[in-house]
N, C-alpha and C. Protein backbone atom coordinates (compact mmCIF):
# COMPACT_ATOMS: atom_id res chain seq x y z
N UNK A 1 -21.82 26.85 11.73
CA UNK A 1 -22.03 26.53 10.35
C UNK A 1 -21.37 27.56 9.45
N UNK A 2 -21.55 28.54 9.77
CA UNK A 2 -20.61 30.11 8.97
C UNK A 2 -19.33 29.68 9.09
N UNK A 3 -18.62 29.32 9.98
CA UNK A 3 -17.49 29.11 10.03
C UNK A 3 -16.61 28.14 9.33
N UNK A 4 -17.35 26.61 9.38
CA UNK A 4 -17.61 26.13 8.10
C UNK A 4 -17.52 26.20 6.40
N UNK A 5 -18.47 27.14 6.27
CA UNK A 5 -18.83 27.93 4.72
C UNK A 5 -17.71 28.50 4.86
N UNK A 6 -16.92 29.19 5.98
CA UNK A 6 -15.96 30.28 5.56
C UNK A 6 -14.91 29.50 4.66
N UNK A 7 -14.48 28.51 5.69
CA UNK A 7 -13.17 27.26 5.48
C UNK A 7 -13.45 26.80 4.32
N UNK A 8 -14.63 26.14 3.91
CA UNK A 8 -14.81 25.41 2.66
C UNK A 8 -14.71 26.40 1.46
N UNK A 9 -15.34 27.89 1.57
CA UNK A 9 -14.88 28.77 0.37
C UNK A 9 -13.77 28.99 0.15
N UNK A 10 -12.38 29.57 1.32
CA UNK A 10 -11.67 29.17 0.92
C UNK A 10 -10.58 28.11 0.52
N UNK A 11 -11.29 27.01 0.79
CA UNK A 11 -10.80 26.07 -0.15
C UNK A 11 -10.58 26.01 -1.83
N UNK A 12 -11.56 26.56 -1.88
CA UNK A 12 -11.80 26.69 -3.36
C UNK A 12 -11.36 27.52 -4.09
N UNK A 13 -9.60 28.12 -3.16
CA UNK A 13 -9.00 29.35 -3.87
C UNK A 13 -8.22 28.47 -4.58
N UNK A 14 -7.42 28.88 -5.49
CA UNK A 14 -6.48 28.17 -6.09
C UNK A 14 -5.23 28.00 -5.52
N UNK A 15 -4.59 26.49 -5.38
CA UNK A 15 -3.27 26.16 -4.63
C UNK A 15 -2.45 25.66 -4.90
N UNK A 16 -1.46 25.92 -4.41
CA UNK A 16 -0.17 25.26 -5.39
C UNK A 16 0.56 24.73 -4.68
N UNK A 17 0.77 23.35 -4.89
CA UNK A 17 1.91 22.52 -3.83
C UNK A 17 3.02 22.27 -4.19
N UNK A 18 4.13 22.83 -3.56
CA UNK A 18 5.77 22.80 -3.92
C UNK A 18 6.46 21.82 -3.41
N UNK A 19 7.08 20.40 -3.97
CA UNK A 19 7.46 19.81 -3.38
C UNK A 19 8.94 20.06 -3.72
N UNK A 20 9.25 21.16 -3.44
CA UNK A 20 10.80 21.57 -3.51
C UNK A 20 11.48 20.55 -2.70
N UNK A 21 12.69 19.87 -3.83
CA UNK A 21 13.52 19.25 -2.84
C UNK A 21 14.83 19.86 -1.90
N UNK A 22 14.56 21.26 -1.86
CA UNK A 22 15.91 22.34 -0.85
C UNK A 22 14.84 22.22 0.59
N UNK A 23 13.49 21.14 0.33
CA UNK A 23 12.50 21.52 1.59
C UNK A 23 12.53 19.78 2.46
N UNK A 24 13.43 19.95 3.72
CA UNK A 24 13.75 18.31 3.97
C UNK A 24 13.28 18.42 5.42
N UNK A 25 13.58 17.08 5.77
CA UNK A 25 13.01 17.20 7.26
C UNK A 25 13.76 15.93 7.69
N UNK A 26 14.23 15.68 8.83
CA UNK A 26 15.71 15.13 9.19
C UNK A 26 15.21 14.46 10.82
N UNK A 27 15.72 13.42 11.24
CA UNK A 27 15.37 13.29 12.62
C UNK A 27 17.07 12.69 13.04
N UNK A 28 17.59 13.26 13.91
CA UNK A 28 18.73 12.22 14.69
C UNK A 28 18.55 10.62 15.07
N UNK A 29 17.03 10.73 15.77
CA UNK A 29 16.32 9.39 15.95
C UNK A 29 15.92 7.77 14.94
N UNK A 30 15.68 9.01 14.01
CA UNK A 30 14.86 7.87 12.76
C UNK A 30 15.39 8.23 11.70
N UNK A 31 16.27 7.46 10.73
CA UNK A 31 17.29 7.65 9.11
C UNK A 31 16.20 6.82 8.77
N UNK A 32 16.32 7.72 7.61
CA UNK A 32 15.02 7.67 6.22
C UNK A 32 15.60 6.22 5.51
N UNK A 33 14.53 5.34 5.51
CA UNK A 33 14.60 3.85 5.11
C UNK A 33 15.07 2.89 6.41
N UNK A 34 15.74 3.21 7.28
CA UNK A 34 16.10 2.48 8.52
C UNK A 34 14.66 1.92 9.42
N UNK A 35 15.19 1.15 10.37
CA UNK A 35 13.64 0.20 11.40
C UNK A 35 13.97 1.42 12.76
N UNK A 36 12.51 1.53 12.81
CA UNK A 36 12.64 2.44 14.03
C UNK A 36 12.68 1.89 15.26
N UNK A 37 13.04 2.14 15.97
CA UNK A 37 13.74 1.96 17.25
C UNK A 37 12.47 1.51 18.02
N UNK A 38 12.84 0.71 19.34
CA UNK A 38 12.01 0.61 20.41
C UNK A 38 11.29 1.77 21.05
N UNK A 39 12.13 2.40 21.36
CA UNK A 39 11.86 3.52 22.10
C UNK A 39 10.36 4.79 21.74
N UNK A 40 10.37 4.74 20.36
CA UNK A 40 9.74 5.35 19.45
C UNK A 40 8.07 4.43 19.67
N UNK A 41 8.51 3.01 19.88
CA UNK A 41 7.20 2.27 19.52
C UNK A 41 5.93 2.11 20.32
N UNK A 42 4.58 2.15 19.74
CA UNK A 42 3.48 2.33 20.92
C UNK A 42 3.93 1.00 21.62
N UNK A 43 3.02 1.64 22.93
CA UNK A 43 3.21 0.75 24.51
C UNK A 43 1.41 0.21 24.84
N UNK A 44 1.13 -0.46 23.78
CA UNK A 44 -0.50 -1.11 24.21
C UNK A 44 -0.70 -1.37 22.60
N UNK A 45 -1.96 -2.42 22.34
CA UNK A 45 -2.18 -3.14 21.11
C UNK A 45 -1.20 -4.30 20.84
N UNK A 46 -0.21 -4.84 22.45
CA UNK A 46 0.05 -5.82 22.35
C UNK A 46 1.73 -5.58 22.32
N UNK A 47 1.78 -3.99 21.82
CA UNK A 47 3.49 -3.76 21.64
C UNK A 47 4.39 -3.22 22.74
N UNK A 48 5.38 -3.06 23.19
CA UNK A 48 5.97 -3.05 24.24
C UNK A 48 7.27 -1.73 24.25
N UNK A 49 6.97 -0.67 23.28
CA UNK A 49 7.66 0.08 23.12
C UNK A 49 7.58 1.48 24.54
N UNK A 50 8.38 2.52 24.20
CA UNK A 50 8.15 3.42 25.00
C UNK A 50 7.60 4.84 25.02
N UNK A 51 7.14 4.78 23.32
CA UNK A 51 5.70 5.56 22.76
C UNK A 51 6.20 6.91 23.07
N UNK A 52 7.78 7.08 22.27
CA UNK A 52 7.96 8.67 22.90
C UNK A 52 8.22 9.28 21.01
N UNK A 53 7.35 10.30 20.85
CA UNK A 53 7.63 10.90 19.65
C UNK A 53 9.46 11.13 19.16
N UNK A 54 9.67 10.93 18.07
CA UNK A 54 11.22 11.38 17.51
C UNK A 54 11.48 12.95 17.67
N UNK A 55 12.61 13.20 17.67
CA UNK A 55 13.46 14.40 17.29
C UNK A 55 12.96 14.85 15.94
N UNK A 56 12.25 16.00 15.48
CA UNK A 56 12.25 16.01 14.09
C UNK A 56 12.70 17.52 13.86
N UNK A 57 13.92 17.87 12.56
CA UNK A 57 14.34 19.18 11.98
C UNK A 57 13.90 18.84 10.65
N UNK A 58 13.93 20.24 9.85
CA UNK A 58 13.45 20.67 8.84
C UNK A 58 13.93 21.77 8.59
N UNK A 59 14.44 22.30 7.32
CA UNK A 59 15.00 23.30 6.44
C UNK A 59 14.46 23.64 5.13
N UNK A 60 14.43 24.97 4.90
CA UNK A 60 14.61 25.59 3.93
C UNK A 60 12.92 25.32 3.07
N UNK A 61 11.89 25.95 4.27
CA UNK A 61 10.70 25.96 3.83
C UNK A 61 10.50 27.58 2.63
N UNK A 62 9.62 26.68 1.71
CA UNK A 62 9.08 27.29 0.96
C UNK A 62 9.05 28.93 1.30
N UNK A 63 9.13 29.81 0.29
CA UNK A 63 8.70 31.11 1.01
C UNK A 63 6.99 31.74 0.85
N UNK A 64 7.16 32.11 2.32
CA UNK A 64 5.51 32.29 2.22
C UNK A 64 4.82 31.50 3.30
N UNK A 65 5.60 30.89 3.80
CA UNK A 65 5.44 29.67 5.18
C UNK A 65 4.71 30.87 6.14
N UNK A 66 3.45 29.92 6.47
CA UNK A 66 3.14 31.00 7.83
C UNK A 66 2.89 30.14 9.25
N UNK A 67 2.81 28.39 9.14
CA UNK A 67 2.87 27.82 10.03
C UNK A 67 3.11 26.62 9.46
N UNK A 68 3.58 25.48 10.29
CA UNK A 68 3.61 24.17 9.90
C UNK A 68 2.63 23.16 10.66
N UNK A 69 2.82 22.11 10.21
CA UNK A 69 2.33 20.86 10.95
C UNK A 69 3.39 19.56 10.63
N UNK A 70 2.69 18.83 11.13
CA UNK A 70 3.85 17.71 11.54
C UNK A 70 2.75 16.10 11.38
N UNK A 71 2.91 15.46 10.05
CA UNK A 71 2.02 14.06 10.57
C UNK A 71 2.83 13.00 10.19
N UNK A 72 2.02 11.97 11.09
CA UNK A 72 3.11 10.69 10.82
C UNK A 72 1.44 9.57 10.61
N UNK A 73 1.97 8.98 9.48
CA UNK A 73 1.04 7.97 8.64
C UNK A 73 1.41 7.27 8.38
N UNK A 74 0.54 5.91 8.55
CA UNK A 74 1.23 4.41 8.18
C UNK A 74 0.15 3.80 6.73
N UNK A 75 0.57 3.81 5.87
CA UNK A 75 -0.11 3.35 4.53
C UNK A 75 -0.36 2.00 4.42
N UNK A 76 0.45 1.19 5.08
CA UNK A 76 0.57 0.01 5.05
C UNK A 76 -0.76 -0.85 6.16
N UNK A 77 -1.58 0.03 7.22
CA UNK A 77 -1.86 -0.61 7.74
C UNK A 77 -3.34 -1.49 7.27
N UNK A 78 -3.99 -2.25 7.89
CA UNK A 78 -4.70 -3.29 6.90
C UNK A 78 -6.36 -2.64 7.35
N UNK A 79 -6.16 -1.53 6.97
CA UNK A 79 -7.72 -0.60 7.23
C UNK A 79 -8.63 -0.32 6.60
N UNK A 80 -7.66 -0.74 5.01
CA UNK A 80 -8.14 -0.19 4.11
C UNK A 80 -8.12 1.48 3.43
N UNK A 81 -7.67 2.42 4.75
CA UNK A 81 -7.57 3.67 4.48
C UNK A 81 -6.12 4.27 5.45
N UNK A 82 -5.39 3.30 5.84
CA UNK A 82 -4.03 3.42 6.52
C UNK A 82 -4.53 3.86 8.09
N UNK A 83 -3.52 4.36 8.48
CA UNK A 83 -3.35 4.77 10.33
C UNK A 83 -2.66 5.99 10.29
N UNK A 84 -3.46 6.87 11.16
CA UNK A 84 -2.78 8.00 11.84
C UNK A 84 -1.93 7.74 12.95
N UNK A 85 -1.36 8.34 12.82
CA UNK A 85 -0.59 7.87 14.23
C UNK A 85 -0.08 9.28 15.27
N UNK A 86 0.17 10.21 14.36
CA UNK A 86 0.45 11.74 14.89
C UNK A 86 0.04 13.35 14.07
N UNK A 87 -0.99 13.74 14.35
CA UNK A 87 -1.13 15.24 13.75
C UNK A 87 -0.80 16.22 14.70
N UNK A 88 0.07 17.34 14.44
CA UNK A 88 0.07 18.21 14.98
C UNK A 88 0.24 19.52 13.92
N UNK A 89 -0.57 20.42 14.48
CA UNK A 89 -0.60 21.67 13.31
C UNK A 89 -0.91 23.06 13.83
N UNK A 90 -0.54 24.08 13.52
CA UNK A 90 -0.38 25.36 14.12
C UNK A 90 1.03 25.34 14.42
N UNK A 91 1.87 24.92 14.20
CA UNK A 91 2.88 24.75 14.19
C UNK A 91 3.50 26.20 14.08
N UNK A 92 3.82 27.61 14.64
CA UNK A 92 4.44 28.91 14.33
C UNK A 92 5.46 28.44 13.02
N UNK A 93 5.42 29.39 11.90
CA UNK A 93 6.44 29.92 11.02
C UNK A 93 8.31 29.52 11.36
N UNK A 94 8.46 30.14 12.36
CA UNK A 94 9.84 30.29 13.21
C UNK A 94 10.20 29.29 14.08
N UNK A 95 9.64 27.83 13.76
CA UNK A 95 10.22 26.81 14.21
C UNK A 95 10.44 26.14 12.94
N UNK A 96 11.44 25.12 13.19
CA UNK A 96 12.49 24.69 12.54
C UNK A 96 12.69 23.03 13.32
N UNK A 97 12.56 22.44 14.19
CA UNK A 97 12.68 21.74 15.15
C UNK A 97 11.65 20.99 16.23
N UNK A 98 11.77 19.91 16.80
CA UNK A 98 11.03 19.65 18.02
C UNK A 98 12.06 18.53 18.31
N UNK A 99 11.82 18.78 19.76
CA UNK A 99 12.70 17.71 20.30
C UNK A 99 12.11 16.05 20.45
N UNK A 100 12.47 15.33 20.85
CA UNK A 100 12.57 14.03 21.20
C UNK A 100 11.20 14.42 22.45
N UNK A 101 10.39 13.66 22.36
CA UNK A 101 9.06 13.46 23.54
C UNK A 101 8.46 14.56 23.28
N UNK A 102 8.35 15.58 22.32
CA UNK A 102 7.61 16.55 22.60
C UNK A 102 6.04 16.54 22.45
N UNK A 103 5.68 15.44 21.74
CA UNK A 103 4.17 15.24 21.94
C UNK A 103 3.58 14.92 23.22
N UNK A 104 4.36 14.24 24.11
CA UNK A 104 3.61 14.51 25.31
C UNK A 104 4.86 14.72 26.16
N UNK A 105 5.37 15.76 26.10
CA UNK A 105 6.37 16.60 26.95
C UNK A 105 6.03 17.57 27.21
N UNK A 106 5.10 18.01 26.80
CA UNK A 106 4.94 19.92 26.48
C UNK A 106 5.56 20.80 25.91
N UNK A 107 6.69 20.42 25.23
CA UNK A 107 7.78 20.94 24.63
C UNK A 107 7.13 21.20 23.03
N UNK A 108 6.10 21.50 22.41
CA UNK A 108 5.95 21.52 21.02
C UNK A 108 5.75 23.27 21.40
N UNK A 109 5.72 24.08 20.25
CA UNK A 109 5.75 25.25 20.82
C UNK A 109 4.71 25.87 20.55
N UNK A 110 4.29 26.85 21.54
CA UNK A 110 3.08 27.31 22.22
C UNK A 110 2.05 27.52 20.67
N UNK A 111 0.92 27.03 21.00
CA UNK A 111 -0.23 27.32 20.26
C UNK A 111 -0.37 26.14 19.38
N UNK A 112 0.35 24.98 18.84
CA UNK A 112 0.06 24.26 18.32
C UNK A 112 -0.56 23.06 18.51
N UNK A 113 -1.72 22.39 18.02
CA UNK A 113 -2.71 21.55 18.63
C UNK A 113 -2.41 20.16 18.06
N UNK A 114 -2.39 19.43 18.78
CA UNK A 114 -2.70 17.78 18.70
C UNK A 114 -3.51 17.20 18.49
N UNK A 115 -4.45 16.57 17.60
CA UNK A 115 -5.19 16.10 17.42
C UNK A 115 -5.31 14.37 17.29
N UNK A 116 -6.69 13.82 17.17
CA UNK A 116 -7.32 12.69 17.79
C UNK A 116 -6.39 11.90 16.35
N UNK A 117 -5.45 10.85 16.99
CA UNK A 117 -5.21 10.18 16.51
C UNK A 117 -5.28 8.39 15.90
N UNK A 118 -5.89 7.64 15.00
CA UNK A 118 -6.50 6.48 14.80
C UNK A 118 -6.15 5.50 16.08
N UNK A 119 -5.45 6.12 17.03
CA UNK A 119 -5.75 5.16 18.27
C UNK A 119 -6.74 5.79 19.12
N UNK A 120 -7.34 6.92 18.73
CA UNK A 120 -8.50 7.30 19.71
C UNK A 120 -8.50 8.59 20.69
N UNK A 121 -6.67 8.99 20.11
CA UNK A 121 -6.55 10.34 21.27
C UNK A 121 -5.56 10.92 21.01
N UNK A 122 -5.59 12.19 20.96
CA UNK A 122 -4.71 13.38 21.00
C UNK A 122 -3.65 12.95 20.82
N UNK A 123 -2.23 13.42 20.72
CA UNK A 123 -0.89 13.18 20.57
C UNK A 123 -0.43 12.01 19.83
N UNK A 124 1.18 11.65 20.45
CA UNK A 124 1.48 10.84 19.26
C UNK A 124 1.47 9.13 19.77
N UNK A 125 1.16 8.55 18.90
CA UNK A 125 0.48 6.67 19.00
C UNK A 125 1.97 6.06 17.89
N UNK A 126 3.08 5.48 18.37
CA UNK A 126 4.11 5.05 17.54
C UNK A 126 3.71 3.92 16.61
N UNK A 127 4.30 3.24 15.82
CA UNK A 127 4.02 2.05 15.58
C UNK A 127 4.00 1.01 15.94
N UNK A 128 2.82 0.13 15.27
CA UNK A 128 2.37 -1.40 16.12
C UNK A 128 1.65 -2.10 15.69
N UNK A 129 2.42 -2.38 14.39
CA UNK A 129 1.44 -3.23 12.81
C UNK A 129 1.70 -4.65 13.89
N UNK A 130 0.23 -4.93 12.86
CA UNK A 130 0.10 -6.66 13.67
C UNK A 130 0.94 -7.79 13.56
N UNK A 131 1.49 -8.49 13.95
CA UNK A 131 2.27 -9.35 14.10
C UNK A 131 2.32 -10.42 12.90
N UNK A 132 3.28 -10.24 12.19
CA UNK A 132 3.61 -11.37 10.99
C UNK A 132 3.00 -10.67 10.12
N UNK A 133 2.75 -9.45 10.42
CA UNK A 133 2.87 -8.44 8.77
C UNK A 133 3.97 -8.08 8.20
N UNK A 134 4.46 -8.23 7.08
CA UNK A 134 5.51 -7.56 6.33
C UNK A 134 5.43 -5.65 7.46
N UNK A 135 6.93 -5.64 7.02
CA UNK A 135 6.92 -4.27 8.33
C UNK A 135 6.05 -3.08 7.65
N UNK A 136 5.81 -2.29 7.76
CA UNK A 136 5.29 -1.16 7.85
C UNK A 136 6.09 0.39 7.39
N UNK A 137 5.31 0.62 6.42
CA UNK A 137 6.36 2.17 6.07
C UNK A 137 5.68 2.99 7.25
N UNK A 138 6.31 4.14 7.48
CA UNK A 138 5.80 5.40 8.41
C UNK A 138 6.51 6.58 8.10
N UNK A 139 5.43 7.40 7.96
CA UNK A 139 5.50 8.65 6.96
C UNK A 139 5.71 9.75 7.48
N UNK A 140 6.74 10.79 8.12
CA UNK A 140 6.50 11.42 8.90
C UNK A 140 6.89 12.82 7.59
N UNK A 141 5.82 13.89 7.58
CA UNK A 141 5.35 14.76 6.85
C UNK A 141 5.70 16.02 7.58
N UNK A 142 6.46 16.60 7.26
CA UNK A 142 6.25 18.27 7.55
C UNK A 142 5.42 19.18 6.56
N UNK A 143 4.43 19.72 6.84
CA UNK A 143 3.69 20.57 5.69
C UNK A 143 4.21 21.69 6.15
N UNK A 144 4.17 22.60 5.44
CA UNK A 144 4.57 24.12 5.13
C UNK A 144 3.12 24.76 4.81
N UNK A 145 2.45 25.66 5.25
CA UNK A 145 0.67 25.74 5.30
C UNK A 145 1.01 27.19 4.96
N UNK A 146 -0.10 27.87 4.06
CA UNK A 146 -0.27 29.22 3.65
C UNK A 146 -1.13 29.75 4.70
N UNK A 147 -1.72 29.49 6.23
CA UNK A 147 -2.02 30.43 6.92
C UNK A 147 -1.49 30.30 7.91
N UNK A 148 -1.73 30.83 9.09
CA UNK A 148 -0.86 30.77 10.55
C UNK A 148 -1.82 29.73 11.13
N UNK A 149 -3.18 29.37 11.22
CA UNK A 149 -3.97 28.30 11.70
C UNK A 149 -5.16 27.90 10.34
N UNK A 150 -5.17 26.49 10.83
CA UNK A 150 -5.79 25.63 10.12
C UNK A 150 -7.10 26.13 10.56
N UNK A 151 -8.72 26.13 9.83
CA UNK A 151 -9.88 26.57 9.99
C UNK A 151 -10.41 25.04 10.12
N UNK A 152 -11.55 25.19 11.48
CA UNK A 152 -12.67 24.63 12.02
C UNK A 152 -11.70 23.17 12.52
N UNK A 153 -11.07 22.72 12.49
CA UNK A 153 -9.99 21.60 13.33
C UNK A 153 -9.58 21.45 14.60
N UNK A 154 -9.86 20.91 15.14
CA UNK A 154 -9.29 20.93 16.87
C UNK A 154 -8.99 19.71 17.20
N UNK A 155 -8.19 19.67 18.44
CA UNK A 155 -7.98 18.33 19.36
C UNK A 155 -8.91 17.46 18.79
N UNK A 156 -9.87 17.47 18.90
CA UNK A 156 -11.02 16.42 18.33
C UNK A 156 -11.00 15.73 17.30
N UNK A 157 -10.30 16.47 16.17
CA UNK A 157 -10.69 16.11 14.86
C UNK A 157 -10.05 14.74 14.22
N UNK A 158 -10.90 14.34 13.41
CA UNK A 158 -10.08 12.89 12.91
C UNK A 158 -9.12 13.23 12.11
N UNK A 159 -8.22 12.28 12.07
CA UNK A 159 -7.06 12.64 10.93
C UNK A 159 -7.68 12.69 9.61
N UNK A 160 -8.81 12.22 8.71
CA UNK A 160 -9.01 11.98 7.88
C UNK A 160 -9.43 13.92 7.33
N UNK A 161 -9.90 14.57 8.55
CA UNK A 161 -10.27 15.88 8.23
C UNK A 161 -9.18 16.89 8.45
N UNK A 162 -8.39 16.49 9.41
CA UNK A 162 -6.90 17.61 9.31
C UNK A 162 -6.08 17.20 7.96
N UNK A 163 -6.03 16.04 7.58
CA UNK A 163 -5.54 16.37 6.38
C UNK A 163 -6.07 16.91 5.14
N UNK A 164 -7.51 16.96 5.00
CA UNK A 164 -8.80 17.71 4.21
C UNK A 164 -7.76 19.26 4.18
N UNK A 165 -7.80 19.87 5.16
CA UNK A 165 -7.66 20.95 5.80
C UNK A 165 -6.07 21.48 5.50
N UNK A 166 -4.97 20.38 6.01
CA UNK A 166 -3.74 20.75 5.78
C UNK A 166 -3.53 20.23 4.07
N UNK A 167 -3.61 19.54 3.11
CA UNK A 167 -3.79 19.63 1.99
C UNK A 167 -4.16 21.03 1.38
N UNK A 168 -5.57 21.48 1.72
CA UNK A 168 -5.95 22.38 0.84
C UNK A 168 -5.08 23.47 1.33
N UNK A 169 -4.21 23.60 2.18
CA UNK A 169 -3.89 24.97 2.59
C UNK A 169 -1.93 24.78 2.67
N UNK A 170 -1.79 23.69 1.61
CA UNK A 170 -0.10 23.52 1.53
C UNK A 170 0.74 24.02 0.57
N UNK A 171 1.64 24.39 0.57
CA UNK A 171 2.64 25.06 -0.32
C UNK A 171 3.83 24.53 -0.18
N UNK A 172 4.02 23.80 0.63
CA UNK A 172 5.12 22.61 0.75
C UNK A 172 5.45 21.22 1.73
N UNK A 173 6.14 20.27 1.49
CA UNK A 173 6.08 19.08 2.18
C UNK A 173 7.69 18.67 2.28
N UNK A 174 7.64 18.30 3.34
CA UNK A 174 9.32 17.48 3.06
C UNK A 174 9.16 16.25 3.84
N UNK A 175 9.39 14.96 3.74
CA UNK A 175 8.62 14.06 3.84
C UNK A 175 9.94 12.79 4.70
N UNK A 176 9.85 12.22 5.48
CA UNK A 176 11.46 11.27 5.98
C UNK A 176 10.00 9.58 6.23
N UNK A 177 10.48 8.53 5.62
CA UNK A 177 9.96 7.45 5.78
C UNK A 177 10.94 6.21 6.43
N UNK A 178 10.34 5.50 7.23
CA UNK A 178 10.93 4.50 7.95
C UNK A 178 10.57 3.69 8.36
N UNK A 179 10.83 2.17 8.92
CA UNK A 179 9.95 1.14 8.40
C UNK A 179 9.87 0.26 10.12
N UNK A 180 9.22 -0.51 10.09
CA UNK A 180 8.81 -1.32 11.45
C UNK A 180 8.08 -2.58 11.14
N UNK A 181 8.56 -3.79 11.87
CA UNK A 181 7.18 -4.62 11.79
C UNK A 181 7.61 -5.92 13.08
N UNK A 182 6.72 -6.60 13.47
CA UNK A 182 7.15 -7.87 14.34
C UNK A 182 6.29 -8.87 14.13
């Protein structure tokens, strides 16, 4: 519960979010406004993809960066409050990059956690809007975070509370959107 009180007080410092546009985030895989690929797409809920996270780079974070995170959100989905699809956060300062599969490759770099995503589990869930929906935007977010780890968040946590968490503690975003539907 202290630990808690700690996180929520400092919440209540004052924050400032930079959406500098010198702050971008780039994938080889997925061009911003383009349909994402098969390969990318979940493999269950009926869809037949091969559910492997994108390539994602990023430049020219804010100064003052002490870790990142990485989420991918679908606004469009019919939930009423959208779909998670990928959080990852603790992200070290001194990355710049992740490769292609690294959510479940092991390749994200050391110390950064995955959390429970609106399909029910850890890592990354691609897209797989329901059939004869207009397609689907998907939001993939780099935050730029003012500490080196996010407080009281783990594997466990719902997306609705890592972003509580990565919000209050952002100083920058660079944001690549791309679209899907069948």
């Amino acid at each position: 519960m202290k630990k808690i009180a700690l996180a929520l007080a400092a919440l209540l410092m004052p924050c400032t979010t930079v959406m500098a546009s010198d702050f971008t985030v780039s994938s080889p895989d997925i061009k911003a406004g383009s349909t994402i690929g098969t390969h990318f797409i979940f493999s269950s809920f009926g869809c037949t993809g091969d559910n492997v996270s994108p390539a994602l780079t990023w430049k020219n974070a804010p100064k003052g960066t002490k870790s990142f995170a990485i989420t991918m959100y679908d606004p469009d989905a019919p939930t009423g409050s959208g779909w998670w699809h990928w959080l990852a956060f603790n992200i070290p300062a001194d990355t710049s990059t992740v490769p292609a599969g690294a959510a479940d490759g092991g390749t994200l770099p050391k110390g950064t956690i995955q959390s429970r995503t609106d399909f029910g589990a850890a890592g990354y869930g691609g897209p797989c809007p329901p059939v004869g929906d207009k397609p689907h935007r998907y939001t993939f977010t780099v935050f730029a975070l003012k500490t080196d780890t996010l407080p009281v968040v783990d594997a466990n946590s719902p997306g609705a509370m890592v972003g509580y968490f990565l919000n209050a503690n952002t100083i920058g975003k660079a944001r690549l959107t791309a679209k899907f539907g069948r």
